[in-house]
Protein backbone atom coordinates (compact mmCIF):
# COMPACT_ATOMS: atom_id res chain seq x y z
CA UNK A 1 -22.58 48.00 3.18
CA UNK A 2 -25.30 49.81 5.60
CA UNK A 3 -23.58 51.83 8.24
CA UNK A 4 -20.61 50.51 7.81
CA UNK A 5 -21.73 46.84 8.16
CA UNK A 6 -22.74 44.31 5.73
CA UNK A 7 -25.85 41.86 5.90
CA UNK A 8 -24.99 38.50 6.84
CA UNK A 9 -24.66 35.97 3.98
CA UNK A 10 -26.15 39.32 2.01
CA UNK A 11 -25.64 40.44 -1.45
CA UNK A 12 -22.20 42.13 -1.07
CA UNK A 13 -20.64 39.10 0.70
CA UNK A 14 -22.09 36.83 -1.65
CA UNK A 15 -20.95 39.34 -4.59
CA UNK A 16 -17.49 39.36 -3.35
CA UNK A 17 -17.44 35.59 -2.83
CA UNK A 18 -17.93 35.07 -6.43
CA UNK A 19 -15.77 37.72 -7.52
CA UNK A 20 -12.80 35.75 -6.00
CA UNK A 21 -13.80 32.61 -7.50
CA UNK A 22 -13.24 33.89 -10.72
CA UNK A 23 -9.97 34.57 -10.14
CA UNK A 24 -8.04 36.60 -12.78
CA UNK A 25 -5.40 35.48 -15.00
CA UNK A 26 -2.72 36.30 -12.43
CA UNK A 27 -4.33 34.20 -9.77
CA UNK A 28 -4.38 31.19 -12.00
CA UNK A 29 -2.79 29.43 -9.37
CA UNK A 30 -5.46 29.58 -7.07
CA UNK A 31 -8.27 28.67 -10.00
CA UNK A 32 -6.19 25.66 -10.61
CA UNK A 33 -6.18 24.50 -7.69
CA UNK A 34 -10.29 25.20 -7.04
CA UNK A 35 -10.89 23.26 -10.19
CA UNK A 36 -8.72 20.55 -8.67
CA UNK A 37 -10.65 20.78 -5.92
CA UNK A 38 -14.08 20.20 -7.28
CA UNK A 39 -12.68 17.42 -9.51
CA UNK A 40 -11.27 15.37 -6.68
CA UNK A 41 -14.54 15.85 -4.11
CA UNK A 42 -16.30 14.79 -7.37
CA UNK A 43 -14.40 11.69 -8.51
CA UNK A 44 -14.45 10.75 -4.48
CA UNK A 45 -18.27 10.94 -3.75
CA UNK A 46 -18.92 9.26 -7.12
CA UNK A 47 -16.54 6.13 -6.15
CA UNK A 48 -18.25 5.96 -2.49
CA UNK A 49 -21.42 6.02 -4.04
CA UNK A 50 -20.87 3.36 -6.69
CA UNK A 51 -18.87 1.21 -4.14
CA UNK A 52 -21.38 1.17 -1.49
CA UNK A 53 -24.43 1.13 -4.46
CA UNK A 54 -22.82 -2.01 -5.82
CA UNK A 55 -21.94 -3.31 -2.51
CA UNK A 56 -25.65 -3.01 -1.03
CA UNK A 57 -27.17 -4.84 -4.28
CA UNK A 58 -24.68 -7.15 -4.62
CA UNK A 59 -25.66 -8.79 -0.86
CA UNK A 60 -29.46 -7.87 -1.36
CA UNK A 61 -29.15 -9.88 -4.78
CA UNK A 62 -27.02 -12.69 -3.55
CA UNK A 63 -29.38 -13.21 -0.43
CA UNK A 64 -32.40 -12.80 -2.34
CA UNK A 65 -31.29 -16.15 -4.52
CA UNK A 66 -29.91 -17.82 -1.57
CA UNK A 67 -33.36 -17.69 -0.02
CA UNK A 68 -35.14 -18.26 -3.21
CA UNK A 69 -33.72 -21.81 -3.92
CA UNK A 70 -33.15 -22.36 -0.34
CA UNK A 71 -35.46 -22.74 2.91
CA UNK A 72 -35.63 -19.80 5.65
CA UNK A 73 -36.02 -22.51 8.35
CA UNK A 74 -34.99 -25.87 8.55
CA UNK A 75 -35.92 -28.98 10.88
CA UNK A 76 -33.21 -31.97 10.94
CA UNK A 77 -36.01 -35.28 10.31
CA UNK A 78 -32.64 -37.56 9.41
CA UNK A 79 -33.21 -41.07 10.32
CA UNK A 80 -37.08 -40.56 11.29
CA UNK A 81 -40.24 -42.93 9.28
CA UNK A 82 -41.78 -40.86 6.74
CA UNK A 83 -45.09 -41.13 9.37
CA UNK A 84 -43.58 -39.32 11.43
CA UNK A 85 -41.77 -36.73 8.87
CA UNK A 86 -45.58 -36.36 8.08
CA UNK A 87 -46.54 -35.56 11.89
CA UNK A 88 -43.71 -32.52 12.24
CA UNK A 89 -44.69 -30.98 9.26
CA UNK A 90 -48.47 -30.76 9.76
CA UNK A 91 -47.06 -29.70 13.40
CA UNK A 92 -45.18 -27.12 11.39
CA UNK A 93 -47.82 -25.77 8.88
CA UNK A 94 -49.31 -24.59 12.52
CA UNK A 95 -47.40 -22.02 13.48
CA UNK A 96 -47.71 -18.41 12.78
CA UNK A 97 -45.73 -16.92 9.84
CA UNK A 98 -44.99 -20.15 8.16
CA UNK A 99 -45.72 -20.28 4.76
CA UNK A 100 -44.96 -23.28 3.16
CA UNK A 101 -43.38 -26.61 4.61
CA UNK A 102 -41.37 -29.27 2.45
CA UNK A 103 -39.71 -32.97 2.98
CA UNK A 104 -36.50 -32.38 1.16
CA UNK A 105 -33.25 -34.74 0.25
CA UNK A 106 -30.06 -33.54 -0.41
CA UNK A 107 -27.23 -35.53 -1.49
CA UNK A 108 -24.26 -35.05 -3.67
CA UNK A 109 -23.92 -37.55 -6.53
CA UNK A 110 -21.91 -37.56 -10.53
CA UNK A 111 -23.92 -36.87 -13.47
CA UNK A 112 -22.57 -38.02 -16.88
CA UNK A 113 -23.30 -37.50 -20.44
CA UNK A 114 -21.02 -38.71 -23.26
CA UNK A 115 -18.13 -38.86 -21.45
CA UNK A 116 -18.39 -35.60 -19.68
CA UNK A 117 -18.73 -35.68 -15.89
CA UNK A 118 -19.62 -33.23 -13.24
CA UNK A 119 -20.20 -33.30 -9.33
CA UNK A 120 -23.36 -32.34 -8.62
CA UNK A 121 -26.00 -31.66 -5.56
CA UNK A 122 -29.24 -33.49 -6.10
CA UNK A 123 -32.22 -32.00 -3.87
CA UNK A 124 -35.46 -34.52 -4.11
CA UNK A 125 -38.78 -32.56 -3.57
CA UNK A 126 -42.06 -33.35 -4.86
CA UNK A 127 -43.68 -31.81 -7.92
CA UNK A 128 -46.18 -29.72 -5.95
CA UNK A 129 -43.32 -28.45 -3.64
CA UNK A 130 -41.21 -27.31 -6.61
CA UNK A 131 -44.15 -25.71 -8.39
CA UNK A 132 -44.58 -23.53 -5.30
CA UNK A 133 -40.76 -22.58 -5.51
CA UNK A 134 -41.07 -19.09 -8.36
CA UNK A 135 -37.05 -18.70 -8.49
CA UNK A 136 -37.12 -21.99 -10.20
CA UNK A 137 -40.38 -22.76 -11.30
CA UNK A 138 -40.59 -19.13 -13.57
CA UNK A 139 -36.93 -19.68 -14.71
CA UNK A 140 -37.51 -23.16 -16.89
CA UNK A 141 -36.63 -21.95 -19.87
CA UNK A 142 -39.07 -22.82 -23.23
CA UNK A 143 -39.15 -26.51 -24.41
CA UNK A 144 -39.12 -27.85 -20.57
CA UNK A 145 -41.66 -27.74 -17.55
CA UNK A 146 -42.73 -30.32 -15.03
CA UNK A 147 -44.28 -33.27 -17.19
CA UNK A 148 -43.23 -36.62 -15.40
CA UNK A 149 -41.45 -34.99 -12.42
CA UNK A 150 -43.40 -37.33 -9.99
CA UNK A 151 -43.59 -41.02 -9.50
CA UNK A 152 -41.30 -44.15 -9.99
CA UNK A 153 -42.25 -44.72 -13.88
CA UNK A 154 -39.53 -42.53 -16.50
CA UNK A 155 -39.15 -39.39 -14.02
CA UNK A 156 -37.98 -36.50 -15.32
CA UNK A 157 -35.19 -34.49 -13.55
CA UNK A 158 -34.46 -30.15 -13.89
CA UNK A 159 -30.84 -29.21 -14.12
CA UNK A 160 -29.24 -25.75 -14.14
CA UNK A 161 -28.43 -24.35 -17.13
CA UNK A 162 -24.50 -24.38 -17.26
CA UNK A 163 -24.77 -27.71 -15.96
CA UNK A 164 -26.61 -28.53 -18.69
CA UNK A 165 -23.40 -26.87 -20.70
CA UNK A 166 -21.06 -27.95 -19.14
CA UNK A 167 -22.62 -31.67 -19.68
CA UNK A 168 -23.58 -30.85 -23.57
CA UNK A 169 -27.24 -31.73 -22.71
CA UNK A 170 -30.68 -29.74 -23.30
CA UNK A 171 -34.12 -30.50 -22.21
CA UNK A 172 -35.56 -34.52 -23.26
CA UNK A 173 -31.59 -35.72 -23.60
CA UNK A 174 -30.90 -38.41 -20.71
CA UNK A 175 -28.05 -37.98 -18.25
CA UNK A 176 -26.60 -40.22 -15.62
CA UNK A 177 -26.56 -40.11 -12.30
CA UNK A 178 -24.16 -42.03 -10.12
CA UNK A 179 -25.00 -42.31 -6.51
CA UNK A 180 -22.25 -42.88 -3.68
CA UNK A 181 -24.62 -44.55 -1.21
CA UNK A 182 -24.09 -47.79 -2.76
CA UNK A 183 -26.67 -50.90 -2.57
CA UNK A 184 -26.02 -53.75 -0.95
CA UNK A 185 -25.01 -56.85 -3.03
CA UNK A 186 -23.33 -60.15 -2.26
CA UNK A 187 -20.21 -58.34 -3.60
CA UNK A 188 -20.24 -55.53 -1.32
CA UNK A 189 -21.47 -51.87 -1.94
CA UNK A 190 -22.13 -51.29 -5.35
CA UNK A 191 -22.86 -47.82 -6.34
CA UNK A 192 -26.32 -47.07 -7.32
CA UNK A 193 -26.25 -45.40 -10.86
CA UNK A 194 -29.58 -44.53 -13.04
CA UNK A 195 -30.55 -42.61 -16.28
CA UNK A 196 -32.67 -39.55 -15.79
CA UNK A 197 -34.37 -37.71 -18.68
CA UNK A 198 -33.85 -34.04 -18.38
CA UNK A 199 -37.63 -32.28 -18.00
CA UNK A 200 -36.28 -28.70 -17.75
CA UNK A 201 -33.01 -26.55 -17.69
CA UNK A 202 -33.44 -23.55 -15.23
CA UNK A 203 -31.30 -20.60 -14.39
CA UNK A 204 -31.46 -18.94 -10.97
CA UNK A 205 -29.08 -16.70 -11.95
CA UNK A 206 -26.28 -17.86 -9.38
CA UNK A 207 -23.33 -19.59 -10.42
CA UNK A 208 -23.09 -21.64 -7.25
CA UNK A 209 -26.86 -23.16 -7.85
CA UNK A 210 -27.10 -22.92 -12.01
CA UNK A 211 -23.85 -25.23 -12.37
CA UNK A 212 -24.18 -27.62 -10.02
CA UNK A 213 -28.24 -28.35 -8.57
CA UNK A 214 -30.42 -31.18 -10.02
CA UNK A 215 -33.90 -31.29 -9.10
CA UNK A 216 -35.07 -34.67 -9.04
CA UNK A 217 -38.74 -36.19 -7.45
CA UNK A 218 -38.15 -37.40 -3.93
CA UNK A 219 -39.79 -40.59 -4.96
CA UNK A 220 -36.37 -41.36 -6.88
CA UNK A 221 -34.09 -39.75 -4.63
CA UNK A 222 -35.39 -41.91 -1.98
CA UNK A 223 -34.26 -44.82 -4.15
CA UNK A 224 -31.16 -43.33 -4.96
CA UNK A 225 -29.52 -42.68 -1.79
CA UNK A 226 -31.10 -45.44 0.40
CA UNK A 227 -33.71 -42.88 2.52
CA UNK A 228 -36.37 -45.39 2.59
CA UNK A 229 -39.69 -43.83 3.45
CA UNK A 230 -38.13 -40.81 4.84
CA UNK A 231 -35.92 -37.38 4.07
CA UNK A 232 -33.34 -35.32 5.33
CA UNK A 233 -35.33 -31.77 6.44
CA UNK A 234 -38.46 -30.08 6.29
CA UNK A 235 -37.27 -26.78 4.68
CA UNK A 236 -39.87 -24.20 5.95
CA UNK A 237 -40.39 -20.59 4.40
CA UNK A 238 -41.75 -17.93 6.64
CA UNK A 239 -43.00 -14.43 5.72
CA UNK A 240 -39.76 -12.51 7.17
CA UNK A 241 -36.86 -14.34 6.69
CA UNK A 242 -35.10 -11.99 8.88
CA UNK A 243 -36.98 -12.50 11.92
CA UNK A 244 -36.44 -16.21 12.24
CA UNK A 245 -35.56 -16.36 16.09
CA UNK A 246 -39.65 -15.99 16.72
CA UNK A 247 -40.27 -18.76 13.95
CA UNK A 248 -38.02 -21.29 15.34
CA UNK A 249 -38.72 -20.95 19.80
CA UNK A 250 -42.91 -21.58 18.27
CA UNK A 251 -41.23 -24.37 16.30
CA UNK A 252 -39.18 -25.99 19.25
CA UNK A 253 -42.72 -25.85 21.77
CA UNK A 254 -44.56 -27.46 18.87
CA UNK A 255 -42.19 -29.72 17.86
CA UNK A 256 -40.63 -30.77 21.01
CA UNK A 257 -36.84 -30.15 22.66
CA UNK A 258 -35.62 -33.12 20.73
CA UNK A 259 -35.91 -32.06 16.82
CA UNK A 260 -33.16 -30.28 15.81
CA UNK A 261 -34.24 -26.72 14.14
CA UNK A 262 -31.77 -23.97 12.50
CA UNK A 263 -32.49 -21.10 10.17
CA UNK A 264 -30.49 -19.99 6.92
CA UNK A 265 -27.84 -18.07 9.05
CA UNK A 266 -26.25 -21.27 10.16
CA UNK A 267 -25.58 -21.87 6.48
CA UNK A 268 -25.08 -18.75 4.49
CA UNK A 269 -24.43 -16.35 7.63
CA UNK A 270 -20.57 -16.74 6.80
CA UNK A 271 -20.71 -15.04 3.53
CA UNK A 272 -23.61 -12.51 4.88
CA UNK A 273 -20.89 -11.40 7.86
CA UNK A 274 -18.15 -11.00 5.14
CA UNK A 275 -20.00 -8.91 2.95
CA UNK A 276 -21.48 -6.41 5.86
CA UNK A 277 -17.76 -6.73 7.40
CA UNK A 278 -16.01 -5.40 3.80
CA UNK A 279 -18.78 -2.70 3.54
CA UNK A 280 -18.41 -1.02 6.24
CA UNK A 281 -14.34 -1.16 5.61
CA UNK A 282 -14.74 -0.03 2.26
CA UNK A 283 -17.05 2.90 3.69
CA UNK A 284 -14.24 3.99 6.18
CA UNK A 285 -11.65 3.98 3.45
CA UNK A 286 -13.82 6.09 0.63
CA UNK A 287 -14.89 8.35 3.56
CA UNK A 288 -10.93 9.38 4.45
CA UNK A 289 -10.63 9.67 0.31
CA UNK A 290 -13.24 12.44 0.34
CA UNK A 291 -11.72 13.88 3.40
CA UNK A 292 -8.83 14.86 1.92
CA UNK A 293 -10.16 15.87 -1.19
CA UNK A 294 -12.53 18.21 0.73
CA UNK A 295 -8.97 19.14 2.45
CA UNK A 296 -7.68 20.25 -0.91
CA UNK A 297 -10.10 23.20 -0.73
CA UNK A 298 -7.67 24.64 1.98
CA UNK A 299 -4.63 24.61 0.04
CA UNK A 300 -6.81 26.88 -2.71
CA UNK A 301 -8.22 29.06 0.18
CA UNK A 302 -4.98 29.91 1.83
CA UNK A 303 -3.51 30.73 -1.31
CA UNK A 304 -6.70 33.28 -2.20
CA UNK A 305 -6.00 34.74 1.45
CA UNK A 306 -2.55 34.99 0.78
CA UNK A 307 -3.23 37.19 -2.67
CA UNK A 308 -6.02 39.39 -1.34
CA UNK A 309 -4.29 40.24 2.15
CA UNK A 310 -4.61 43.78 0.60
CA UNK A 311 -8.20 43.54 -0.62
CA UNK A 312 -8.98 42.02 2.91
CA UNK A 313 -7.09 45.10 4.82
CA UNK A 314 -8.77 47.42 2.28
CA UNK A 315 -12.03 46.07 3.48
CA UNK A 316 -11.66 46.01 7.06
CA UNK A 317 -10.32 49.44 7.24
CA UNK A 318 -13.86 50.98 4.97
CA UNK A 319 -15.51 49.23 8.91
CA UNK A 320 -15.93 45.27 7.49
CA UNK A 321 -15.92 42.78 10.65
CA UNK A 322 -14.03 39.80 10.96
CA UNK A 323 -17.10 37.97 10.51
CA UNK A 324 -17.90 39.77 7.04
CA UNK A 325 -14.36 38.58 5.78
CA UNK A 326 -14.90 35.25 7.38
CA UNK A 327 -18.53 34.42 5.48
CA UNK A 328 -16.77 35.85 2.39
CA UNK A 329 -14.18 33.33 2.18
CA UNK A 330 -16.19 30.64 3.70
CA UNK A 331 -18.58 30.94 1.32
CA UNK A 332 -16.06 31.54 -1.50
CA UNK A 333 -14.67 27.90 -0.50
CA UNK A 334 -17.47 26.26 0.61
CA UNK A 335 -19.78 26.51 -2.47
CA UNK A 336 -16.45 24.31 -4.61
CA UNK A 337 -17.01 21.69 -2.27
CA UNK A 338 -20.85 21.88 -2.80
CA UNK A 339 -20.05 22.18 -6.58
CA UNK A 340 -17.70 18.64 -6.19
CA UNK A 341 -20.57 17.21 -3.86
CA UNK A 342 -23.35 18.02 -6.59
CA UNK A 343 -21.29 16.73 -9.90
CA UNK A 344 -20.22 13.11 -7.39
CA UNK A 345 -24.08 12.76 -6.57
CA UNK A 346 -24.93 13.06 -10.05
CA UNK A 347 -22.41 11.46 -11.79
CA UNK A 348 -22.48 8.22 -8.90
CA UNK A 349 -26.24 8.13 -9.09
CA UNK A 350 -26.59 8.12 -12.87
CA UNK A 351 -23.87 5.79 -12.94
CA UNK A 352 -25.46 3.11 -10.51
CA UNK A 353 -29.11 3.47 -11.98
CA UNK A 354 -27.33 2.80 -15.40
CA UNK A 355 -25.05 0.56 -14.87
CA UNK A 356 -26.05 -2.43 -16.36
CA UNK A 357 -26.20 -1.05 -19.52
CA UNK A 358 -22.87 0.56 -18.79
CA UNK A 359 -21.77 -3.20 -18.06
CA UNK A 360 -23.41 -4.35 -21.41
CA UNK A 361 -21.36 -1.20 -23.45
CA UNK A 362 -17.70 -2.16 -21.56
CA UNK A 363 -17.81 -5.60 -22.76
CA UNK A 364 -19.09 -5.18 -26.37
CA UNK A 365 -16.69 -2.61 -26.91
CA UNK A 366 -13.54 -4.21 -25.17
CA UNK A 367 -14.12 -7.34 -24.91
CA UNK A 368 -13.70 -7.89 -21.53
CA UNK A 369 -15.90 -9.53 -18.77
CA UNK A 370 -15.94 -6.87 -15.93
CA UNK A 371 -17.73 -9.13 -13.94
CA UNK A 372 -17.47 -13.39 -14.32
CA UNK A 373 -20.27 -14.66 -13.20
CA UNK A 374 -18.16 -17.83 -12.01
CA UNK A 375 -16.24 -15.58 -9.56
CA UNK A 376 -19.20 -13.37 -8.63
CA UNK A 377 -22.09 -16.17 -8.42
CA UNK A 378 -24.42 -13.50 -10.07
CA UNK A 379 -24.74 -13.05 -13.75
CA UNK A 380 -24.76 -9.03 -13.53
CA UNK A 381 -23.40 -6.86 -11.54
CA UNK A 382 -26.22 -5.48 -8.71
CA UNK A 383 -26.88 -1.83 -7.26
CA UNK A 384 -28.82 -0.45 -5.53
CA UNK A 385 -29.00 3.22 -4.15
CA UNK A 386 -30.17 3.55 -0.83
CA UNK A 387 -31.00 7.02 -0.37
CA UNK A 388 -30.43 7.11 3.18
CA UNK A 389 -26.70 6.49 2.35
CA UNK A 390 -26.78 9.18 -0.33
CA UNK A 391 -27.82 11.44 2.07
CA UNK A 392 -25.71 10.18 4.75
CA UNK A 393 -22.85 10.43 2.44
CA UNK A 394 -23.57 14.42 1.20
CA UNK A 395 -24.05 14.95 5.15
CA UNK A 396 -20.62 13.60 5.81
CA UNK A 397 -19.05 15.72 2.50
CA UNK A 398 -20.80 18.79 3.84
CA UNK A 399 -19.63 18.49 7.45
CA UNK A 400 -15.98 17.96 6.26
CA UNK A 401 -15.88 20.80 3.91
CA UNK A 402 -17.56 23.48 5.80
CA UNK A 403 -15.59 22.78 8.98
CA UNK A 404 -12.00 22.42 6.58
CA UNK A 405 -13.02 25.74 5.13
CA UNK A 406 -14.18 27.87 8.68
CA UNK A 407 -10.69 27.29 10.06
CA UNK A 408 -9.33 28.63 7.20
CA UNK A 409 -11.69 31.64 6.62
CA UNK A 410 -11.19 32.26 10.86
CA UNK A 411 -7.30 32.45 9.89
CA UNK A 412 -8.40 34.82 7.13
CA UNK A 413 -10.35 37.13 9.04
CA UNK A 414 -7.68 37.39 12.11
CA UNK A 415 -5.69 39.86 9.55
CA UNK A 416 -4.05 42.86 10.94
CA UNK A 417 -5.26 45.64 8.13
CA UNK A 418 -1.91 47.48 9.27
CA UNK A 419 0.45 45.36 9.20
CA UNK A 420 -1.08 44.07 5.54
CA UNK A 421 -0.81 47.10 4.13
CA UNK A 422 2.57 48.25 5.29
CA UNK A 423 4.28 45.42 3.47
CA UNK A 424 2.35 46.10 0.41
């Protein structure tokens, strides 16, 4: 000290800072509880990492297949002549930001092989349409492609892979497909049903589209379901699917007020609400976890007050201020919850840029499936760190700590030297 006065955040306060962290053997206590302390700040900024890591990639992930295999804009062209289906979509290939414009039928319909049966969604497309579609078209796995996906003469259909299981069928094996818009005969309706050789199997990667889509040419599907000449929607891909409010007012003044235009939302918004809902709950709820494990670092500092009450009347008597004894303690507790915050950003970071392989190592040495991709629709379990977060996250550990730990050192340095010493 220099004239009676120590330097602010200087070398004696730091000095005696670390001094009491390493407590001595009869202030175990106290060391038990900093180590304690560390360990819980550590464990809870690892789990809000990983949660909100996982969380973040899992909807990124999801929506990023979603929007793969499906359109970012649709137009309803039900019921219309395919001349003027042709009309809207040349209308459509107009405006600005549109990419790529497609006729496409969808219709649900029973595929069978040997006995085994499955309900499936057929989409009809052409083969030019589907070659522009990369989520499919660089998924085919080797021994398939796109020979005789076109035309009226032995098409060729894709399937998803554990359709393809789950039928016992590979690529060049023929499946049925049973169609419930029946033809008209002079018994009735009679269920339109047709052999389809299998061209391709893809995988997506998404449960919900790998077990259940068929890819057949619209040439066919138009047979199959009774759509004539026409289709069910132009499926339209812009160059932002997030910013399809713009897309779709151009749309309706090209198009006219009497089409009938929606985006993806209006399909998949449902799950993309539930997943930004349960992040932000799952945020809260880790957040209050590292709250009172940063509180923890109180119980260890009041006890460390409590044992140097004569060190700390010592000190103020030799001319330390209340703010010397303050900083000391503050920064006596302060750097453990830096310490937890430090180990929880390392250990959550390392564990979400690893983690597939962390995945991979669970399974092949227990056994079991940590994540079903039939529950999950995604065939690996997604993360990805967004550093604003991270930093949001240490802000938020930081704040906590540091104001837990200036109450307490404020309590500290409000000691009355006298009245320490004269029960000591």
């Amino acid at each position: 000290m220099s004239n009676g006065r120590s330097q602010p955040f200087g070398l004696f306060e730091r000095m005696l800072a670390g001094r009491y962290l390493r407590a001595k053997r009869q202030y175990g206590g106290v060391a038990l509880i900093s180590v304690i302390s560390v360990v819980a700040i550590t464990l809870a900024v690892m789990a809000l990492i990983i949660t909100m890591s996982v969380m973040n990639g899992f909807r990124e992930t999801l929506l990023s297949r979603i929007l793969g295999v499906n359109g970012h804009v649709y137009v309803d062209v039900r019921n219309l002549p395919g001349s003027e289906i042709d009309r809207l979509a040349a209308l459509a290939r107009q405006a600005p930001d549109v990419l790529h414009v497609a006729a496409t039928i969808n219709a649900q319909g029973l595929a069978t092989s040997d006995g085994l049966a499955a309900g499936v969604v057929v989409r009809g497309v052409s083969r030019q349409d589907l070659e522009a579609l990369p989520i499919v078209a660089n998924s085919i796995r080797s021994g398939g492609g796109f020979q005789n996906f076109e035309g009226i003469e032995s098409p060729s259909i894709l399937v998803g892979d554990r359709l393809a299981a789950s039928l016992g069928a590979s690529e060049n094996m023929a499946i049925s497909i049973l169609s419930p818009q029946g033809a008209a005969t002079p018994f009735g309706l009679t269920p339109r049903r047709k052999s389809f050789l299998i061209g391709g199997v893809f995988s997506v990667g998404m449960a919900e589209f790998d077990s259940a889509l068929i890819y057949m040419p619209i040439e066919q599907a138009r047979i199959m379901f009774g759509r004539g000449d026409g289709a069910d929607e132009l499926e339209i891909r812009i160059r932002n699917p997030d910013r399809t409010a713009a897309t779709m007012m151009e749309l309706r003044d090209r198009l006219g007020p009497d089409v009938t235009i929606y985006d993806w939302r209006a399909k998949s918004q449902g799950l993309s609400d539930a997943l930004v809902v349960e992040r932000n709950v799952m945020r809260l709820i880790l957040m209050i976890l590292v709250a009172i494990a940063a509180l923890n670092i109180v119980t260890g500092l009041i006890m460390l007050v409590k044992n140097k009450s004569r060190d700390i009347a010592i000190l103020r008597t030799m001319g330390a201020t209340k703010g010397a004894i303050m900083r000391v303690f503050f920064m006596a507790s302060a750097s453990l919850g830096l310490l937890g915050l430090s180990l929880g950003l390392l250990l959550g970071v390392g564990f979400c840029l690893n983690i597939e392989a962390i995945q991979n190592f669970i399974q092949d040495t227990t056994g079991f499936d940590v994540f079903p991709g039939t529950v999950y629709s995604l065939e690996t379990l997604p993360a990805r760190v967004e550093w604003s977060e991270v930093a949001g996250i240490s802000f938020f550990t930081i704040a906590v700590t540091f104001v837990a730990t200036l109450a307490t050192a404020w309590w500290a340095s409000r000691f009355d030297p006298v009245e320490a010493l004269r029960y000591e």
